[in-house]
C-alpha atoms as a PDB file:
ATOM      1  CA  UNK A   1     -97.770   4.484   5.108  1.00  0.00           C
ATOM      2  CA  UNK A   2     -98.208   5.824   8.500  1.00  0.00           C
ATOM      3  CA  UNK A   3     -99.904   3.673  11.399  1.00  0.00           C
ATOM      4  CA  UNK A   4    -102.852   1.398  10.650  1.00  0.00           C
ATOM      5  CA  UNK A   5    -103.493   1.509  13.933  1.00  0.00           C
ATOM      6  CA  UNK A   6    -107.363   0.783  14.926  1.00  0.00           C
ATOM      7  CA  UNK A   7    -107.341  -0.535  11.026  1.00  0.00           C
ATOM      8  CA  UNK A   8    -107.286  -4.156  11.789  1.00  0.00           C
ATOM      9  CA  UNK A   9    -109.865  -4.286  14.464  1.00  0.00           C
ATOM     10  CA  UNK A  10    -111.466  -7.363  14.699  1.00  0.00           C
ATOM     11  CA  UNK A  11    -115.179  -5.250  13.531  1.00  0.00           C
ATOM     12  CA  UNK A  12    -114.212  -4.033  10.596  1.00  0.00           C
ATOM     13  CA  UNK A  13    -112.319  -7.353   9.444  1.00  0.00           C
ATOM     14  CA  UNK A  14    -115.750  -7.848   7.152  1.00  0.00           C
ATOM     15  CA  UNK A  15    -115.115  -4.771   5.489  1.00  0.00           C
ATOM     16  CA  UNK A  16    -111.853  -5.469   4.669  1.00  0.00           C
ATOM     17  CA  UNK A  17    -112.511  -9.193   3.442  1.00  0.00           C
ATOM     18  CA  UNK A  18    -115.221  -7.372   1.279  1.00  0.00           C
ATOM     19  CA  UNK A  19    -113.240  -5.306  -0.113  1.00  0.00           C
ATOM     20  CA  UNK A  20    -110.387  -7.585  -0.864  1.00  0.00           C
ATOM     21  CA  UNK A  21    -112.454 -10.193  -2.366  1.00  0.00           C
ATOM     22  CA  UNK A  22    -113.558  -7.488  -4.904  1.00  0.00           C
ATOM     23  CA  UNK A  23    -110.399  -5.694  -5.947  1.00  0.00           C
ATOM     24  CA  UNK A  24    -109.019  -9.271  -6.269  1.00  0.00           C
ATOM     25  CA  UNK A  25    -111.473 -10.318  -8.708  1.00  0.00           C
ATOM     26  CA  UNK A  26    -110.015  -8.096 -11.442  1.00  0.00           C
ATOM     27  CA  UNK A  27    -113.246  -6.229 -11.914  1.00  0.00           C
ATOM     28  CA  UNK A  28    -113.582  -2.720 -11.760  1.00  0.00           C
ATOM     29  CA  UNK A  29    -115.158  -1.509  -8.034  1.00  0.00           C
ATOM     30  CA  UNK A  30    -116.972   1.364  -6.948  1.00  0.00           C
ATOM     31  CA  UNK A  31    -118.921   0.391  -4.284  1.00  0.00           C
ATOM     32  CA  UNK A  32    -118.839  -2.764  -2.031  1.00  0.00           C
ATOM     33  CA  UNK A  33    -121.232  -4.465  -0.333  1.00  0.00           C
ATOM     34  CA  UNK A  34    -120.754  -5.928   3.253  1.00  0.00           C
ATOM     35  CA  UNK A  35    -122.332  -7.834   5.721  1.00  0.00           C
ATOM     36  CA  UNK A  36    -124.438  -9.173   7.764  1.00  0.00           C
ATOM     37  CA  UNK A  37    -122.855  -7.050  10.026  1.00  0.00           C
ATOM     38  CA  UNK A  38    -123.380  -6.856  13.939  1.00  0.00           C
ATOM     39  CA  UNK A  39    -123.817  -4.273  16.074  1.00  0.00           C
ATOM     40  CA  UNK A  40    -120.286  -3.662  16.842  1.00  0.00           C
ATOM     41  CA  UNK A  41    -119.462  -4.129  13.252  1.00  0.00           C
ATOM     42  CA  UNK A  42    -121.884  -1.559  11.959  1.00  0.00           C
ATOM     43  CA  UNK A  43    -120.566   1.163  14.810  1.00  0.00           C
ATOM     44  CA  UNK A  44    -116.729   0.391  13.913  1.00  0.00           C
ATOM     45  CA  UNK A  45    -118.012   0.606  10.073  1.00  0.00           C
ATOM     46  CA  UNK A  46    -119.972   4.189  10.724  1.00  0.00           C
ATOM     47  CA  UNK A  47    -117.012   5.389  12.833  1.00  0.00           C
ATOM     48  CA  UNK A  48    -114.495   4.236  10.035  1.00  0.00           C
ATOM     49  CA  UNK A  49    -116.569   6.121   7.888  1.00  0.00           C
ATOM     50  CA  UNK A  50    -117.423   9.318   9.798  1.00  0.00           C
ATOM     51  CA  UNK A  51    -121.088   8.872   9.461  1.00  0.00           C
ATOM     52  CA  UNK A  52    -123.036   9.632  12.343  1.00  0.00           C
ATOM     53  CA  UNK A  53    -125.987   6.866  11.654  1.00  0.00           C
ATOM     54  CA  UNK A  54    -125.290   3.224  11.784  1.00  0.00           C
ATOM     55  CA  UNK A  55    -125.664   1.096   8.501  1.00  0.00           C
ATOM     56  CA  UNK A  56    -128.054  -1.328   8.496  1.00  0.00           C
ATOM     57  CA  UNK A  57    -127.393  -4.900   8.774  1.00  0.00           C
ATOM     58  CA  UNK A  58    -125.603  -4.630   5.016  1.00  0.00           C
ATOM     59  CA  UNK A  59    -123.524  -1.843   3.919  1.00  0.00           C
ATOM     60  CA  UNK A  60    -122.711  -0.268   0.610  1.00  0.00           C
ATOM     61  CA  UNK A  61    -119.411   1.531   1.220  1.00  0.00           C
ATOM     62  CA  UNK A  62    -117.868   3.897  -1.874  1.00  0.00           C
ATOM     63  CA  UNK A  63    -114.621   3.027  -2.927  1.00  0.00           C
ATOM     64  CA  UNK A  64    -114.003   6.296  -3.571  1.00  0.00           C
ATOM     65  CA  UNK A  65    -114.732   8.028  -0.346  1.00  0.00           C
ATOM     66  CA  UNK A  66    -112.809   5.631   1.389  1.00  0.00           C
ATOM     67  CA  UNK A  67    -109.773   5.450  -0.762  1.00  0.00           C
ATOM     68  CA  UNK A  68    -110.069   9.594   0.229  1.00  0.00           C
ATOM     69  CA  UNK A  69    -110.275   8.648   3.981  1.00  0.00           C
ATOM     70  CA  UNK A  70    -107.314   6.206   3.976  1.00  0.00           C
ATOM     71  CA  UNK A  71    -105.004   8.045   2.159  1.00  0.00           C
ATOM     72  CA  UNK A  72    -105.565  11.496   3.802  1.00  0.00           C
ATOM     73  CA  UNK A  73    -105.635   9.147   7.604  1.00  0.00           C
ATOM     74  CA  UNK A  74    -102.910   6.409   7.007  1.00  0.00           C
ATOM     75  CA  UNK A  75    -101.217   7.878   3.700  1.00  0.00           C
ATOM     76  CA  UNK A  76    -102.014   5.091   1.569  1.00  0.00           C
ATOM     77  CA  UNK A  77    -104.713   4.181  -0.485  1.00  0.00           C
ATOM     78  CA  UNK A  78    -107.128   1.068   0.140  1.00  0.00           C
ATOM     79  CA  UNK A  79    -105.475  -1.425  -1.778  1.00  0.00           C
ATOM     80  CA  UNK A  80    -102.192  -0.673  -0.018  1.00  0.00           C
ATOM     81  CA  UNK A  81    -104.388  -0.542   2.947  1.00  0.00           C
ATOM     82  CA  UNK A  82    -106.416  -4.109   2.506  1.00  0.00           C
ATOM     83  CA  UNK A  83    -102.932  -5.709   1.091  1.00  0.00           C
ATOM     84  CA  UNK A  84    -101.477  -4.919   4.086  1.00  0.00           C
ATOM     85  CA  UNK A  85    -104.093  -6.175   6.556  1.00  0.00           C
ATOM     86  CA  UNK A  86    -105.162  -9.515   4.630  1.00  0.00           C
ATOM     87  CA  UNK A  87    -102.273 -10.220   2.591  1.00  0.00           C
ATOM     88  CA  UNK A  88    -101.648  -9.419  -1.641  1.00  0.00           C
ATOM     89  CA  UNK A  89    -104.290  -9.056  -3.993  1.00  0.00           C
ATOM     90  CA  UNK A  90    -105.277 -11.925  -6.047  1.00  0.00           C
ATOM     91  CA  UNK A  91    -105.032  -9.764  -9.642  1.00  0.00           C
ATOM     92  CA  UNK A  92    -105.734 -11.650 -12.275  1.00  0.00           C
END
């Protein structure tokens, strides 16, 4: 895993909370929800993201597409990623 540099800002820390909480409950994930998010949260989100339009004040991000944009950015995929920026998964 290369760098996660930028990763654990302290904006996108509701994403990754988000997205721990749900791989840790055991169920299968496609999309998560997240949020309320500020303004600074919803620019670091859209910029994480590549979109040019900031999400509203909730979020629905793809698992998918962002599993794609960690691994081909950091090398590792997002539970890697979320494991190592909040701690181990809670599979149960």
């Amino acid at each position: 895993m290369r760098s996660l540099n930028g990763l654990d800002s302290a904006a996108l820390r509701p994403l990754w909370r988000a997205v721990h909480d749900q791989l840790s409950s055991g169920r299968q994930v496609s999309r998560v929800r997240v949020g309320p998010l500020d303004d600074e949260q919803r620019s670091a989100v859209a910029d994480l993201l590549g979109d040019e339009r900031l999400p509203g004040e909730y979020a629905a991000v793809s698992m998918a597409a962002l599993d794609e944009l960690l691994v081909s950015s950091v090398g590792a995929g997002v539970r890697e990623v979320v494991a190592a920026l909040l701690g181990p998964l809670d599979d149960p």
